[in-house]
Protein backbone atom coordinates (compact mmCIF):
# COMPACT_ATOMS: atom_id res chain seq x y z
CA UNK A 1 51.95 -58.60 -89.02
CA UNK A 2 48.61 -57.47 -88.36
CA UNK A 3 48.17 -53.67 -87.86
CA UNK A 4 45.46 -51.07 -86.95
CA UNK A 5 44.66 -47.90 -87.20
CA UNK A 6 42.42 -45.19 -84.74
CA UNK A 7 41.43 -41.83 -85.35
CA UNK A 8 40.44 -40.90 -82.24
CA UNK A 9 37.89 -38.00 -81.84
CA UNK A 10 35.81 -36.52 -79.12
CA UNK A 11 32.76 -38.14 -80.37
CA UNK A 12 34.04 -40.96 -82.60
CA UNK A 13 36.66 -43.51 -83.23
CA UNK A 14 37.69 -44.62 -86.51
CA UNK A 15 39.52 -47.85 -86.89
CA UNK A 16 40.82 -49.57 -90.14
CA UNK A 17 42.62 -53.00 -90.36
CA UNK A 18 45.86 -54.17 -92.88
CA UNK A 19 45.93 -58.48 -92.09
CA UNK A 20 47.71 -58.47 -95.95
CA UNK A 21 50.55 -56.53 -97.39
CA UNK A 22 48.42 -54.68 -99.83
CA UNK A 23 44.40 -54.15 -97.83
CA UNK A 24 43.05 -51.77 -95.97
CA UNK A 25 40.05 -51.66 -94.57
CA UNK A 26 38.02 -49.31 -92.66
CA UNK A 27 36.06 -50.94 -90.07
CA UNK A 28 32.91 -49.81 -88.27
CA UNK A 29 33.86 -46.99 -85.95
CA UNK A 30 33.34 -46.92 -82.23
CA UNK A 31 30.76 -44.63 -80.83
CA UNK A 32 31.83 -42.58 -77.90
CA UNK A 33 29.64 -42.61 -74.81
CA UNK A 34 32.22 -41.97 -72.82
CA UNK A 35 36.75 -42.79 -72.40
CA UNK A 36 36.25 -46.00 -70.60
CA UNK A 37 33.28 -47.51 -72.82
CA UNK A 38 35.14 -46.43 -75.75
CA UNK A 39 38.17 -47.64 -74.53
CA UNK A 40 37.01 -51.14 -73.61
CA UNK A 41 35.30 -51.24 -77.08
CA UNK A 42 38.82 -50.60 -79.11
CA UNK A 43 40.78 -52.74 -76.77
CA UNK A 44 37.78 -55.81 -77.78
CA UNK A 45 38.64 -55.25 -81.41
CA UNK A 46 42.07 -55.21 -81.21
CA UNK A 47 42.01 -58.60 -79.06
CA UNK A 48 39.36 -60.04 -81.56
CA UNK A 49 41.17 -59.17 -84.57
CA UNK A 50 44.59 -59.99 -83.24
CA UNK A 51 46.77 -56.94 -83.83
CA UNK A 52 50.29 -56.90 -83.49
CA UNK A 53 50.78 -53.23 -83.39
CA UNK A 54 48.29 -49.91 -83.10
CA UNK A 55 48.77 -47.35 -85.12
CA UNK A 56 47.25 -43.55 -83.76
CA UNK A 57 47.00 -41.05 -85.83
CA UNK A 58 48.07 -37.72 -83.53
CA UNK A 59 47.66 -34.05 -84.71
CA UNK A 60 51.48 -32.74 -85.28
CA UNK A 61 50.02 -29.15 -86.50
CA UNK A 62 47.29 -26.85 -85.66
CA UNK A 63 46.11 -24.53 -82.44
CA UNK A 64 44.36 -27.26 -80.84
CA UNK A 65 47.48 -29.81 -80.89
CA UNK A 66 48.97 -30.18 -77.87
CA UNK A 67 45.40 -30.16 -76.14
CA UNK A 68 44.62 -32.69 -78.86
CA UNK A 69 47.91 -34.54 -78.20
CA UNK A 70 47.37 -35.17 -74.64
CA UNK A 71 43.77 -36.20 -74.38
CA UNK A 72 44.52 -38.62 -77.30
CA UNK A 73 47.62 -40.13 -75.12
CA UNK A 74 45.44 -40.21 -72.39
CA UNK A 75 43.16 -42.01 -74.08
CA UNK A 76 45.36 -44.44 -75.45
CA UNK A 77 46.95 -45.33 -71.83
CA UNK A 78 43.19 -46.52 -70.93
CA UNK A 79 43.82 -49.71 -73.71
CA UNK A 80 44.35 -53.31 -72.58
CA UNK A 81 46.54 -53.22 -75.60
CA UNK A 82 50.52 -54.80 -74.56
CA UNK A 83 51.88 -54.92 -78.22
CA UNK A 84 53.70 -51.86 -80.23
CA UNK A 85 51.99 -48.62 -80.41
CA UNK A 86 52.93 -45.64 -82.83
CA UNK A 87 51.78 -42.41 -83.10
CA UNK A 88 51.53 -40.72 -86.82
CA UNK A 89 50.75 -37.60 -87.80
CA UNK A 90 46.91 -37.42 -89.07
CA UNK A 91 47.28 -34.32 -90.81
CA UNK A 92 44.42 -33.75 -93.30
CA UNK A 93 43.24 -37.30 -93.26
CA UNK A 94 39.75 -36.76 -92.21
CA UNK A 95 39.18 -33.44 -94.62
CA UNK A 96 40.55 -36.25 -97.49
CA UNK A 97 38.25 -38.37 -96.35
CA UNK A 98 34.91 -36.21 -96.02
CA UNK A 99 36.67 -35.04 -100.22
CA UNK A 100 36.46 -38.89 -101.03
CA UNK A 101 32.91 -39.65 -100.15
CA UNK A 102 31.55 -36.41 -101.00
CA UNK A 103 27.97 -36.68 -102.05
CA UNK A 104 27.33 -40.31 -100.47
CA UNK A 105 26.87 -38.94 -97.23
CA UNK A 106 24.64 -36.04 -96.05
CA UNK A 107 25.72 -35.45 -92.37
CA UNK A 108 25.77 -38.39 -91.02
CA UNK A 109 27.72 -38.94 -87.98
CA UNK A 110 28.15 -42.94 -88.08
CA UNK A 111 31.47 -42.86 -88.08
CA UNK A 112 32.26 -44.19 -92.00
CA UNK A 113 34.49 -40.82 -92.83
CA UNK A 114 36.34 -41.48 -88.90
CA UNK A 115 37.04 -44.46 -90.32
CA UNK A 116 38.01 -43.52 -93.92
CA UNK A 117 40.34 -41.33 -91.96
CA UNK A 118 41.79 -44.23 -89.86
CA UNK A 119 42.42 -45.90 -93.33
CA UNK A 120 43.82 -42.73 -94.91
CA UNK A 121 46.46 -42.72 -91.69
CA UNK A 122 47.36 -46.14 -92.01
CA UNK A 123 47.87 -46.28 -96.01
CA UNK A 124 50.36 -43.54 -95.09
CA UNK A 125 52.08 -45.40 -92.48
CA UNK A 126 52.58 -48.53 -94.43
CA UNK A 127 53.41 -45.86 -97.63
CA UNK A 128 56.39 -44.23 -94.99
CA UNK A 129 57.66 -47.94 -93.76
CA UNK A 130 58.27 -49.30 -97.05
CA UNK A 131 54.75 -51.63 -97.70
CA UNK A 132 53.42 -49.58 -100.16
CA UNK A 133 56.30 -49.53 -102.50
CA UNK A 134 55.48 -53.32 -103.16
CA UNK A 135 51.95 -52.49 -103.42
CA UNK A 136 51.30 -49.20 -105.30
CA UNK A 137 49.88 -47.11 -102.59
């Protein structure tokens, strides 16, 4: 099965990719001009790359959650994406990922640590659902 990830923020979107049991990769993330650009962009990628089910990470904590929460679904009901989609709780995946790369990037807004994050979410997921016991996430 081939799965994706999105960390969807208000100026970025980070996307990573599993296609085998034991890879992920972060992919180049999707500049935000604005909801429909962006999401005609990540509905592209996920018909390019073939994915079988979207994983979004979703905030489960924090004061800005439920604003967070809906804008995010919203966002997501704008895809032209008709396979399985699950939402995951992002906690702290894009403070690990701005930890990671610490000192490789100076402020740059490209999207590489959205993306990180997007990887971060989806190691998780596959960690929760059993793939990373046979691959030593």
């Amino acid at each position: 099965m081939k799965t994706a990830a999105i960390d969807i923020g208000l100026k970025r979107i980070g996307i990573a990719l599993n296609l085998q049991s034991d890879i992920v990769l972060p992919q180049n993330a999707i500049i935000r001009k604005n909801r429909n650009q962006a999401a005609k962009e990540v509905s592209e990628f996920l018909k390019e790359w073939k994915i079988d089910k979207l994983i979004v990470g979703i905030p489960k904590s924090g004061k800005s959650a439920d604003e967070m929460t809906l804008r995010i679904k919203h966002f997501v009901s704008l895809l032209s994406f008709d396979k399985e989609i699950e939402y995951y709780d992002e906690y702290g995946s894009s403070l690990e990922a701005k930890e990671m790369i610490k000192g490789e990037i100076k402020q740059k807004r490209d999207g590489r640590i959205d993306s990180l994050a997007a990887k971060i979410i989806l190691e998780r997921w596959l960690f929760k659902n059993g793939v990373g016991d046979r691959v030593g996430f």
